[in-house]
PDB file of N, CA and C in Angstrom:
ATOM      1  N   UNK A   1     -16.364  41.340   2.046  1.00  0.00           N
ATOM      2  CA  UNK A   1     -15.645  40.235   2.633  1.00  0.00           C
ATOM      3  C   UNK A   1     -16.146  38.937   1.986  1.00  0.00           C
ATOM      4  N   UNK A   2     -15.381  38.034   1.734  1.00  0.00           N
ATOM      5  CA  UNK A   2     -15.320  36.953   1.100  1.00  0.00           C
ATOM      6  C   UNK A   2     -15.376  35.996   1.767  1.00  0.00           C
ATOM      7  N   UNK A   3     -16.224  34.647   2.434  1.00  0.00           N
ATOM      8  CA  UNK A   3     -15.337  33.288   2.420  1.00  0.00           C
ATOM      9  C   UNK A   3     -15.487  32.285   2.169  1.00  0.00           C
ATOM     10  N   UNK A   4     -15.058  30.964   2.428  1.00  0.00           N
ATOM     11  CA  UNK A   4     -14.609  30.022   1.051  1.00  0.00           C
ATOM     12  C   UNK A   4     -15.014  29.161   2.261  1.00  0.00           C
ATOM     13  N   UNK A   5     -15.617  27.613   1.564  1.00  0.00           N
ATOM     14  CA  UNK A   5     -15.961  27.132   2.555  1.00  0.00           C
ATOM     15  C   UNK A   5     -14.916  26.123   2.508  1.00  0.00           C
ATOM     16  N   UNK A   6     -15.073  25.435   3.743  1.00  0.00           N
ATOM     17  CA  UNK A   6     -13.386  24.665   3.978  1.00  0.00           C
ATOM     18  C   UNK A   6     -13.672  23.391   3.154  1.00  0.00           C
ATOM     19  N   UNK A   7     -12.669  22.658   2.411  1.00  0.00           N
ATOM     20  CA  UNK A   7     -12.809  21.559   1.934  1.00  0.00           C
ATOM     21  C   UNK A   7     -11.810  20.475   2.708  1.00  0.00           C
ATOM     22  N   UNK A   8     -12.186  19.176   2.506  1.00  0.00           N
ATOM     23  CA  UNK A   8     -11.005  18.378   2.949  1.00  0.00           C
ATOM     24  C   UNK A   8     -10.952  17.107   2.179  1.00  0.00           C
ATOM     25  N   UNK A   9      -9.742  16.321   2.687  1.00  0.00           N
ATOM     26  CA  UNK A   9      -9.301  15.137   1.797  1.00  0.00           C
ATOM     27  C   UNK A   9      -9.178  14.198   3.136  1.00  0.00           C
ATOM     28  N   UNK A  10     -10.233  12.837   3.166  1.00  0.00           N
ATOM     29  CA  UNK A  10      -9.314  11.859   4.134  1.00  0.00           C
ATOM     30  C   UNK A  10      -9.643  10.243   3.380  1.00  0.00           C
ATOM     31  N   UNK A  11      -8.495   9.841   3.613  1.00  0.00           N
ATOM     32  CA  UNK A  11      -8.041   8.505   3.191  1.00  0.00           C
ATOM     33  C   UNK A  11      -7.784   7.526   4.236  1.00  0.00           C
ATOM     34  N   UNK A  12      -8.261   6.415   4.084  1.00  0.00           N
ATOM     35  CA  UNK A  12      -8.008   5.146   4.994  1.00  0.00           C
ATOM     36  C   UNK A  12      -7.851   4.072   3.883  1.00  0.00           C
ATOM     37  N   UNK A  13      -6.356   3.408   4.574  1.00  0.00           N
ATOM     38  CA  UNK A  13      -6.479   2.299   4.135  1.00  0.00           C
ATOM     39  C   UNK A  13      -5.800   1.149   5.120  1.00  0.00           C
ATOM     40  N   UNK A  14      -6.326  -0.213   4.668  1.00  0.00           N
ATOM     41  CA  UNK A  14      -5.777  -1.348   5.514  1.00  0.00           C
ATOM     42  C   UNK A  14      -5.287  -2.728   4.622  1.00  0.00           C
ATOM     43  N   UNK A  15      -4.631  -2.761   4.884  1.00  0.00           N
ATOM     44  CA  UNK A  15      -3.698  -4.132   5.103  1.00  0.00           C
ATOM     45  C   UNK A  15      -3.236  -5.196   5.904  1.00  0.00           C
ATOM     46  N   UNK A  16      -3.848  -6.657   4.832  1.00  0.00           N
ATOM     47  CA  UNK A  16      -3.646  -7.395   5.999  1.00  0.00           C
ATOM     48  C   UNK A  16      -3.403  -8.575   5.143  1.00  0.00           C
ATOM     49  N   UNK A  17      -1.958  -8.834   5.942  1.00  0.00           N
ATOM     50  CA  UNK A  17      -1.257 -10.335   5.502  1.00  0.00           C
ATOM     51  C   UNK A  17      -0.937 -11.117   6.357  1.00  0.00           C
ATOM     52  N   UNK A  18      -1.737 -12.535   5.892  1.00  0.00           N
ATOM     53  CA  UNK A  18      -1.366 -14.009   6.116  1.00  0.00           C
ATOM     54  C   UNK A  18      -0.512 -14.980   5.699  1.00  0.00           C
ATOM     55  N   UNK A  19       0.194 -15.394   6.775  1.00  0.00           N
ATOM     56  CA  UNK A  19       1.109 -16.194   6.043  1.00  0.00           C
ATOM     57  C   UNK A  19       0.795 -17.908   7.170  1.00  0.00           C
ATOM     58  N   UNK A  20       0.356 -18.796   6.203  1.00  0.00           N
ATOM     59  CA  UNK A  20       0.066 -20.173   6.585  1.00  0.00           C
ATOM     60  C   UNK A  20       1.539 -20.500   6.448  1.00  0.00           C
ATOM     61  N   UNK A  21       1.538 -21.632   7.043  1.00  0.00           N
ATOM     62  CA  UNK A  21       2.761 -22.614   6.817  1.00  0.00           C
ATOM     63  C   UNK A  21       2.280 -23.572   5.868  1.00  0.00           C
ATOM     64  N   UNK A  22       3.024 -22.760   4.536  1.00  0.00           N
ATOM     65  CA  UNK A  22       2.725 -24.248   3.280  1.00  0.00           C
ATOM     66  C   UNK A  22       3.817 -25.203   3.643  1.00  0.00           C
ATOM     67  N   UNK A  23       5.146 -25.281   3.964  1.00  0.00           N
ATOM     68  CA  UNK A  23       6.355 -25.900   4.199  1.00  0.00           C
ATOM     69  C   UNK A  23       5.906 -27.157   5.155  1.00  0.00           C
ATOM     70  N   UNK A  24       5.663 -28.768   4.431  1.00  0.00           N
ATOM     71  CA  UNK A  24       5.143 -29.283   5.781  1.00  0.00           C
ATOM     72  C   UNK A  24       5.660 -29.208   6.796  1.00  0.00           C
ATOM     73  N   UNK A  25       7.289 -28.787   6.901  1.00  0.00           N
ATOM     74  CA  UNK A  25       8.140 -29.138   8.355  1.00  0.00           C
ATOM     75  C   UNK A  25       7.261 -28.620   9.145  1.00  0.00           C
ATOM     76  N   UNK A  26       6.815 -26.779   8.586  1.00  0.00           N
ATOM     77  CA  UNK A  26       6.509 -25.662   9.545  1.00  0.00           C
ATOM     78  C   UNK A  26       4.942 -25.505   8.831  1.00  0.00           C
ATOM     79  N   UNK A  27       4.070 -26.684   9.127  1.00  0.00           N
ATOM     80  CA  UNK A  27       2.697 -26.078   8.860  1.00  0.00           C
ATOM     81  C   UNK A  27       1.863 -25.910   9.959  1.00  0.00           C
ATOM     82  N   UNK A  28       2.643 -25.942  11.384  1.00  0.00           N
ATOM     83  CA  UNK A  28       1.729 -25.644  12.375  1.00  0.00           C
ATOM     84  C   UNK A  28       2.469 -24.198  13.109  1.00  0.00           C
ATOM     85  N   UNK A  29       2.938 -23.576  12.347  1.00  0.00           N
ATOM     86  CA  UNK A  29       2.991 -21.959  12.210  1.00  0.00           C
ATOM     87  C   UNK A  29       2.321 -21.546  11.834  1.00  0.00           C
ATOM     88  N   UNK A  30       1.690 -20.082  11.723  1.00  0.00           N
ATOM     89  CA  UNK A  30       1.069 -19.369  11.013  1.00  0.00           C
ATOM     90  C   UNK A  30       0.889 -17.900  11.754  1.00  0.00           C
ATOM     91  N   UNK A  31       1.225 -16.833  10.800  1.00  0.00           N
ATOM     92  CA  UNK A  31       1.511 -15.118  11.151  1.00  0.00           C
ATOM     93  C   UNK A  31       0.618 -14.066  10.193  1.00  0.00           C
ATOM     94  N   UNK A  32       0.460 -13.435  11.131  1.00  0.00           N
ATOM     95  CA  UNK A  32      -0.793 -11.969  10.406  1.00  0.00           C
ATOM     96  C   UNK A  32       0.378 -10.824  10.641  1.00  0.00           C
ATOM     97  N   UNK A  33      -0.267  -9.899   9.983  1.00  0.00           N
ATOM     98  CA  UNK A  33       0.727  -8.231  10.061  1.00  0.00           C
ATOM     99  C   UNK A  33      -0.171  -7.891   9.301  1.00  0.00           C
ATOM    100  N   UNK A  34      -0.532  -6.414  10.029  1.00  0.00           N
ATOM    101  CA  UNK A  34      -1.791  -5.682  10.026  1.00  0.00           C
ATOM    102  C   UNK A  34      -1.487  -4.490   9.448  1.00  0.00           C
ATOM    103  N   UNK A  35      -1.891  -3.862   8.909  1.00  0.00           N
ATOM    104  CA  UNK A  35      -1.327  -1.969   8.718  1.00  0.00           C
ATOM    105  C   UNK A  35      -2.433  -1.302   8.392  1.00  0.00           C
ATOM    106  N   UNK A  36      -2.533  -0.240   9.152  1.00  0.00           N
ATOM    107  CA  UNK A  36      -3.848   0.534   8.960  1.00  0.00           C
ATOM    108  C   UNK A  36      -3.044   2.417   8.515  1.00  0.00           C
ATOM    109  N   UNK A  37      -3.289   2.567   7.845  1.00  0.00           N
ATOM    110  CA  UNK A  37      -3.444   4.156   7.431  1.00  0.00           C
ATOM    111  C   UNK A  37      -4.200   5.085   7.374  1.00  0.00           C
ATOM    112  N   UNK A  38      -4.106   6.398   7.802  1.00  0.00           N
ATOM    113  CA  UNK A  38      -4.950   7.637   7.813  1.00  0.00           C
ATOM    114  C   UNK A  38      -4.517   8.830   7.477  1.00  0.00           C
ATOM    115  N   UNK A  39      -4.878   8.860   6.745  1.00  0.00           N
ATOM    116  CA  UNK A  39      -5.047  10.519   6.412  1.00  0.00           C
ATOM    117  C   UNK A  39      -5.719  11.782   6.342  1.00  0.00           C
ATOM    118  N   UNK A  40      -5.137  13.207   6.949  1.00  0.00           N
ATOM    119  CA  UNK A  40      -6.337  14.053   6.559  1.00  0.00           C
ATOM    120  C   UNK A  40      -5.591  15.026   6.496  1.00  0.00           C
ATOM    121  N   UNK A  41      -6.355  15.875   5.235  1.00  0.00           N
ATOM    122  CA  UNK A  41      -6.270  17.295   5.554  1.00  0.00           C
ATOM    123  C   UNK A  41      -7.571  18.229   4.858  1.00  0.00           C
ATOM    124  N   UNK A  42      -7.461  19.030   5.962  1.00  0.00           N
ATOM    125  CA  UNK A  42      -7.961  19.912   6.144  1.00  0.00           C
ATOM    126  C   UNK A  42      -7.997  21.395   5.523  1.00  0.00           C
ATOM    127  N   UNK A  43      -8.588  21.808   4.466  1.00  0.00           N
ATOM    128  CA  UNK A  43      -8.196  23.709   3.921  1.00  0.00           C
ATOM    129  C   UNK A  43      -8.965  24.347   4.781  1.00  0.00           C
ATOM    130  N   UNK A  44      -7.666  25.114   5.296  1.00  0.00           N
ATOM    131  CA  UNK A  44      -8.937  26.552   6.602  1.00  0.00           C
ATOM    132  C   UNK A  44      -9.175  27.126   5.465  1.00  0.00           C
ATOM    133  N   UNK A  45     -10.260  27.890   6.662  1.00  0.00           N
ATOM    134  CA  UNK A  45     -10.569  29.025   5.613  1.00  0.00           C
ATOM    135  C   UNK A  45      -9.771  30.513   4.929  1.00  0.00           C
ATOM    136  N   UNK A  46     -10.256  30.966   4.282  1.00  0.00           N
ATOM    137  CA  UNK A  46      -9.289  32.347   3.439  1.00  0.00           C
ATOM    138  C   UNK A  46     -10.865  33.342   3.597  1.00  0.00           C
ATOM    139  N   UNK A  47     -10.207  33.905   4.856  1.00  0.00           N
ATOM    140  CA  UNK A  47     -11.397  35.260   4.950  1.00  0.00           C
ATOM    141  C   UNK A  47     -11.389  36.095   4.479  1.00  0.00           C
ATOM    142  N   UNK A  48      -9.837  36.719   4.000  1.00  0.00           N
ATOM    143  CA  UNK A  48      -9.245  37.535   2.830  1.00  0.00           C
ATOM    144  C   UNK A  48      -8.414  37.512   2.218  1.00  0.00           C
ATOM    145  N   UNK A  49      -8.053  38.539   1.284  1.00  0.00           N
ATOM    146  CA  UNK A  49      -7.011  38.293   0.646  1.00  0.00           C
ATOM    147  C   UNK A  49      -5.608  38.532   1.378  1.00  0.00           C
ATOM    148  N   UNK A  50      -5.313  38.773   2.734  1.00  0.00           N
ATOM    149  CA  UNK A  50      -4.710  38.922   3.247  1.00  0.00           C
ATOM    150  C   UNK A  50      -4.676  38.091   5.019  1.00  0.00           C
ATOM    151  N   UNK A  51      -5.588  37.640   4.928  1.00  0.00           N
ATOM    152  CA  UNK A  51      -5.896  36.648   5.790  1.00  0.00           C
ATOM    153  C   UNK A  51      -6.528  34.865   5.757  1.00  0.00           C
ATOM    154  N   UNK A  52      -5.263  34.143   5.801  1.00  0.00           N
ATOM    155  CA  UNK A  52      -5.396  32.649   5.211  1.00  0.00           C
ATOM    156  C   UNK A  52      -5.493  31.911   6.743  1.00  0.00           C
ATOM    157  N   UNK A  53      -6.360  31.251   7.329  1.00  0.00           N
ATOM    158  CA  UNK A  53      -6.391  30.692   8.552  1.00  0.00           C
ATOM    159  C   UNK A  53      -5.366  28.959   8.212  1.00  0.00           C
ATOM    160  N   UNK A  54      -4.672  28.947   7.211  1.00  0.00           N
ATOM    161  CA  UNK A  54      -3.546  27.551   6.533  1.00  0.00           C
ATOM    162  C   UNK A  54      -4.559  26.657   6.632  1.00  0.00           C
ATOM    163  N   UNK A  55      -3.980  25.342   6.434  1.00  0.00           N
ATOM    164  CA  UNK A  55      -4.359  23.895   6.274  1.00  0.00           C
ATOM    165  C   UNK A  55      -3.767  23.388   7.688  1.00  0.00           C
ATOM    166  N   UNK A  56      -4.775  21.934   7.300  1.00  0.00           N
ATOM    167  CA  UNK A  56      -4.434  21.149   8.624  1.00  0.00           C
ATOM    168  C   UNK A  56      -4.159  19.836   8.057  1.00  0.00           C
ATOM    169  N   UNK A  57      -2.860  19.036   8.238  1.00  0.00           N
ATOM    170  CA  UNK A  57      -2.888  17.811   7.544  1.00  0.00           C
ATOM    171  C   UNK A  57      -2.203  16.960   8.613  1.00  0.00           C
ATOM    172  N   UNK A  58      -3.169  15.736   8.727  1.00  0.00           N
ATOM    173  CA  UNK A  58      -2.919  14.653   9.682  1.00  0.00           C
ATOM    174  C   UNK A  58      -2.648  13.261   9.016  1.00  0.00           C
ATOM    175  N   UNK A  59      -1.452  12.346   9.580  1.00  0.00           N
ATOM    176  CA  UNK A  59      -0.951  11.385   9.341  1.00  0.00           C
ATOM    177  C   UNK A  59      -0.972  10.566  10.462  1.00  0.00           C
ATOM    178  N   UNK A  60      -1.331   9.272  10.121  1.00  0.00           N
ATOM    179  CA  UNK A  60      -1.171   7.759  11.462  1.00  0.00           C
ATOM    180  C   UNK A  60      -1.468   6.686  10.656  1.00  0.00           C
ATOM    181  N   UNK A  61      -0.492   5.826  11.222  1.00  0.00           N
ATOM    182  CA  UNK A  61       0.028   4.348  11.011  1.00  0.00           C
ATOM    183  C   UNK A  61      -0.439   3.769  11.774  1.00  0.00           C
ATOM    184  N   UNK A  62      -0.472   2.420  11.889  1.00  0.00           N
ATOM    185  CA  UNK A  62      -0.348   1.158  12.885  1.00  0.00           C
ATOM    186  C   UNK A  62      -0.484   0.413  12.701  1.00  0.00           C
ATOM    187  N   UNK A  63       1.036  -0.076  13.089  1.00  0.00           N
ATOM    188  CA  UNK A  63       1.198  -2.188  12.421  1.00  0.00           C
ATOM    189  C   UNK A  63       1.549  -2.628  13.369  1.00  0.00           C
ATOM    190  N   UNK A  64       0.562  -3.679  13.376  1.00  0.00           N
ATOM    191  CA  UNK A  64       0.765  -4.776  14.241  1.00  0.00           C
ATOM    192  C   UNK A  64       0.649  -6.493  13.480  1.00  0.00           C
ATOM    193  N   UNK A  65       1.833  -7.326  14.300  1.00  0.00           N
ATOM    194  CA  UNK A  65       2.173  -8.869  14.008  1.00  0.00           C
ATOM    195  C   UNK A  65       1.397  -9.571  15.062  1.00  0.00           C
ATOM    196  N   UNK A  66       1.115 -10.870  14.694  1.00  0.00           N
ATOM    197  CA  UNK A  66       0.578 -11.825  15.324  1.00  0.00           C
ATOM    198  C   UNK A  66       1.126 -13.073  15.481  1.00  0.00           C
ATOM    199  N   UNK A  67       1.400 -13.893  15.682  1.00  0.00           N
ATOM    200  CA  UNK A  67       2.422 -15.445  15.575  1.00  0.00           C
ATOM    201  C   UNK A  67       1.244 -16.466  15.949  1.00  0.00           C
ATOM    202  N   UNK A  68       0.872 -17.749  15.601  1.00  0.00           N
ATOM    203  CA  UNK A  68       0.573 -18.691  16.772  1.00  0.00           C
ATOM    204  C   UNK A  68       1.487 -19.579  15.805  1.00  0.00           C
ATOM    205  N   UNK A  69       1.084 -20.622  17.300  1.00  0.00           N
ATOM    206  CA  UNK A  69       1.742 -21.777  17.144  1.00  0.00           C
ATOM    207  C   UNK A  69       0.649 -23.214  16.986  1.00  0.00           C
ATOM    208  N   UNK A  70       0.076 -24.324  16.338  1.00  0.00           N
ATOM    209  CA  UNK A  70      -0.466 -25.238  16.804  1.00  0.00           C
ATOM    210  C   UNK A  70       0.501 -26.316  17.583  1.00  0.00           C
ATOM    211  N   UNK A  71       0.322 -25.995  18.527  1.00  0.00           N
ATOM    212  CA  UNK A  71       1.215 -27.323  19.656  1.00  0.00           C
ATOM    213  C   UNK A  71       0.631 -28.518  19.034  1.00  0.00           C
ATOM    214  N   UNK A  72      -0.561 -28.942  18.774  1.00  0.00           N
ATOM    215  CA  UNK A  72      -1.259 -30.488  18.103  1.00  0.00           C
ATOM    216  C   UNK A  72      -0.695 -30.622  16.858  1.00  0.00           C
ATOM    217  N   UNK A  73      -0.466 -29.770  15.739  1.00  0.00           N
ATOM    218  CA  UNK A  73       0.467 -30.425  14.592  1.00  0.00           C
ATOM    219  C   UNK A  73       1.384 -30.646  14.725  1.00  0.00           C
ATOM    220  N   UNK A  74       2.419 -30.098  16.090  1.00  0.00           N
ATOM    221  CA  UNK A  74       3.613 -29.775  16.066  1.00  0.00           C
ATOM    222  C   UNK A  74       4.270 -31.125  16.263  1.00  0.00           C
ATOM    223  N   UNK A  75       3.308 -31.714  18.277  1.00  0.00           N
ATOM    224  CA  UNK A  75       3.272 -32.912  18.530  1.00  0.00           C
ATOM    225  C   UNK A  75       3.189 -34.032  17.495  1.00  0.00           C
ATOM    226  N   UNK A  76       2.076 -34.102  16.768  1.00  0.00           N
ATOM    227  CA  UNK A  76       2.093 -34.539  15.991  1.00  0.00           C
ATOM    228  C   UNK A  76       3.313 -35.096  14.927  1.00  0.00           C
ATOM    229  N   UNK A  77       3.516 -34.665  14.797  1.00  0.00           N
ATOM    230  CA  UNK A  77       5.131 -34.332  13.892  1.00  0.00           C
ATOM    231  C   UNK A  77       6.462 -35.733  14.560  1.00  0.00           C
ATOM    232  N   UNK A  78       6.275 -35.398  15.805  1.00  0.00           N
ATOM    233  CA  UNK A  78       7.183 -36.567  16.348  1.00  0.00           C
ATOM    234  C   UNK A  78       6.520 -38.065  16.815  1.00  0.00           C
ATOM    235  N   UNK A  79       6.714 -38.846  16.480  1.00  0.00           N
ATOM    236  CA  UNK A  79       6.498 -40.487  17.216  1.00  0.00           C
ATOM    237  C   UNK A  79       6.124 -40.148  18.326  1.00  0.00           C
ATOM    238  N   UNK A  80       7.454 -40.036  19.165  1.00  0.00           N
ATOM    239  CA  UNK A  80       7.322 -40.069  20.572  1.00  0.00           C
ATOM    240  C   UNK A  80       6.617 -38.744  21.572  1.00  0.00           C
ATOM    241  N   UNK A  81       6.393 -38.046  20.902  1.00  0.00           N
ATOM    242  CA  UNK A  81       5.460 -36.850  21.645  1.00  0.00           C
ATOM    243  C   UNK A  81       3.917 -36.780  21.713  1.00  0.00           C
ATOM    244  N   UNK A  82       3.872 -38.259  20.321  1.00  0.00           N
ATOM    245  CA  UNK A  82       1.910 -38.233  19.663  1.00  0.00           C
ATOM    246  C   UNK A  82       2.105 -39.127  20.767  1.00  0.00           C
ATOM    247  N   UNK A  83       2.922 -40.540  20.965  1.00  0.00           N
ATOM    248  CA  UNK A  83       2.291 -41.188  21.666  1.00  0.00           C
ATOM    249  C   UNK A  83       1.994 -41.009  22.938  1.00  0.00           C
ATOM    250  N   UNK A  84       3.174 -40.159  23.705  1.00  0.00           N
ATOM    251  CA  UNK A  84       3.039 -39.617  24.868  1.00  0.00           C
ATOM    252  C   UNK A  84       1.458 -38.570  25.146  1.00  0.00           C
ATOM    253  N   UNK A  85       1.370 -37.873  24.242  1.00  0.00           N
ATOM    254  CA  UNK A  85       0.152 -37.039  24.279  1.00  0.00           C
ATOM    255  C   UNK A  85      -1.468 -38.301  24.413  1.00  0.00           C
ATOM    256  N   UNK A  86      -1.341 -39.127  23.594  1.00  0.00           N
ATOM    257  CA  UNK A  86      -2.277 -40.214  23.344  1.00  0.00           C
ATOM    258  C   UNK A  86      -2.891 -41.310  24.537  1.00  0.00           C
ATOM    259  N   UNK A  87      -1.017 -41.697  25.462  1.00  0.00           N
ATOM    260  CA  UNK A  87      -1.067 -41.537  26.588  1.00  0.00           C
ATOM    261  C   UNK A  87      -2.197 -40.593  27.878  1.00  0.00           C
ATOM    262  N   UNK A  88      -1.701 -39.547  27.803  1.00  0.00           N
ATOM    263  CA  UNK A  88      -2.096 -38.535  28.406  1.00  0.00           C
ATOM    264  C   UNK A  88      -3.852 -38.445  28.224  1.00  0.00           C
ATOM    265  N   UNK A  89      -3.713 -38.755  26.674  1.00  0.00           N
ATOM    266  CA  UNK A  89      -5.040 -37.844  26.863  1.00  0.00           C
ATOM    267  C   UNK A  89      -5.989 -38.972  25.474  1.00  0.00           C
ATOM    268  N   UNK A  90      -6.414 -40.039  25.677  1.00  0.00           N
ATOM    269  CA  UNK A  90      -6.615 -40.738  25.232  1.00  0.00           C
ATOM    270  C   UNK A  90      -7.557 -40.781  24.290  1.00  0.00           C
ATOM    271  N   UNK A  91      -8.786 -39.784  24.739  1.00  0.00           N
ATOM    272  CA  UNK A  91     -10.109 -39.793  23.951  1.00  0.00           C
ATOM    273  C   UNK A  91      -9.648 -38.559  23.079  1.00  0.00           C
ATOM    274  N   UNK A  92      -8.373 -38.241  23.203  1.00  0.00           N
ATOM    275  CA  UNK A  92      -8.582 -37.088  21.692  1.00  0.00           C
ATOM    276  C   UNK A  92      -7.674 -37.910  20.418  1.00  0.00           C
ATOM    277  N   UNK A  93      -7.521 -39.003  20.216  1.00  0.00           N
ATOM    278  CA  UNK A  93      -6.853 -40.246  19.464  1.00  0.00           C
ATOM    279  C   UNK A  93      -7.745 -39.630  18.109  1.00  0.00           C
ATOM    280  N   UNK A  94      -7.326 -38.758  16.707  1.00  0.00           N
ATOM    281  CA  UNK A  94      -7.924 -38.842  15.498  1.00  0.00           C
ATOM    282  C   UNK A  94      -7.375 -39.683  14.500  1.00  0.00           C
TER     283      UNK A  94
END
């Protein structure tokens, strides 16, 4: 009787993109998107030549997005919303 010892293959990989707001309209945007990968497999064993216990091969994803917003550049952006904020909140004046 013969057997073979099991070998395997696993792979990970990740990805990850940023996107700033170069556009001044929209520079108080900014978004992530994530992707993660996995892989495996597995060789059963071969106890004989007539008995193969197969392979095992596993696959998984997962992507995930993110958004924010800066409300302070955004404000910013209009006259009447800096001054109102400036109003409001006086000691944060840069």
């Amino acid at each position: 009787m013969r057997f073979h010892v099991n070998e395997n293959c696993r792979s990970h990989k990740k990805l990850l993109l940023t996107l700033v707001g170069k556009i001044p309209v929209l520079d108080y945007l900014s978004f992530n998107a994530k992707y993660n990968a996995t892989y495996t497999w597995d060789r059963g064993a071969q106890i004989s030549e007539e008995i193969d216990l197969g392979n095992s091969v596993n696959n998984q994803g997962q992507l995930s997005f993110d958004g924010r917003f800066n409300f302070e550049q955004l404000y910013n952006k209009s006259k009447y919303l800096q001054k109102m904020r400036l109003e409001i909140h006086p000691m944060s004046a840069r």
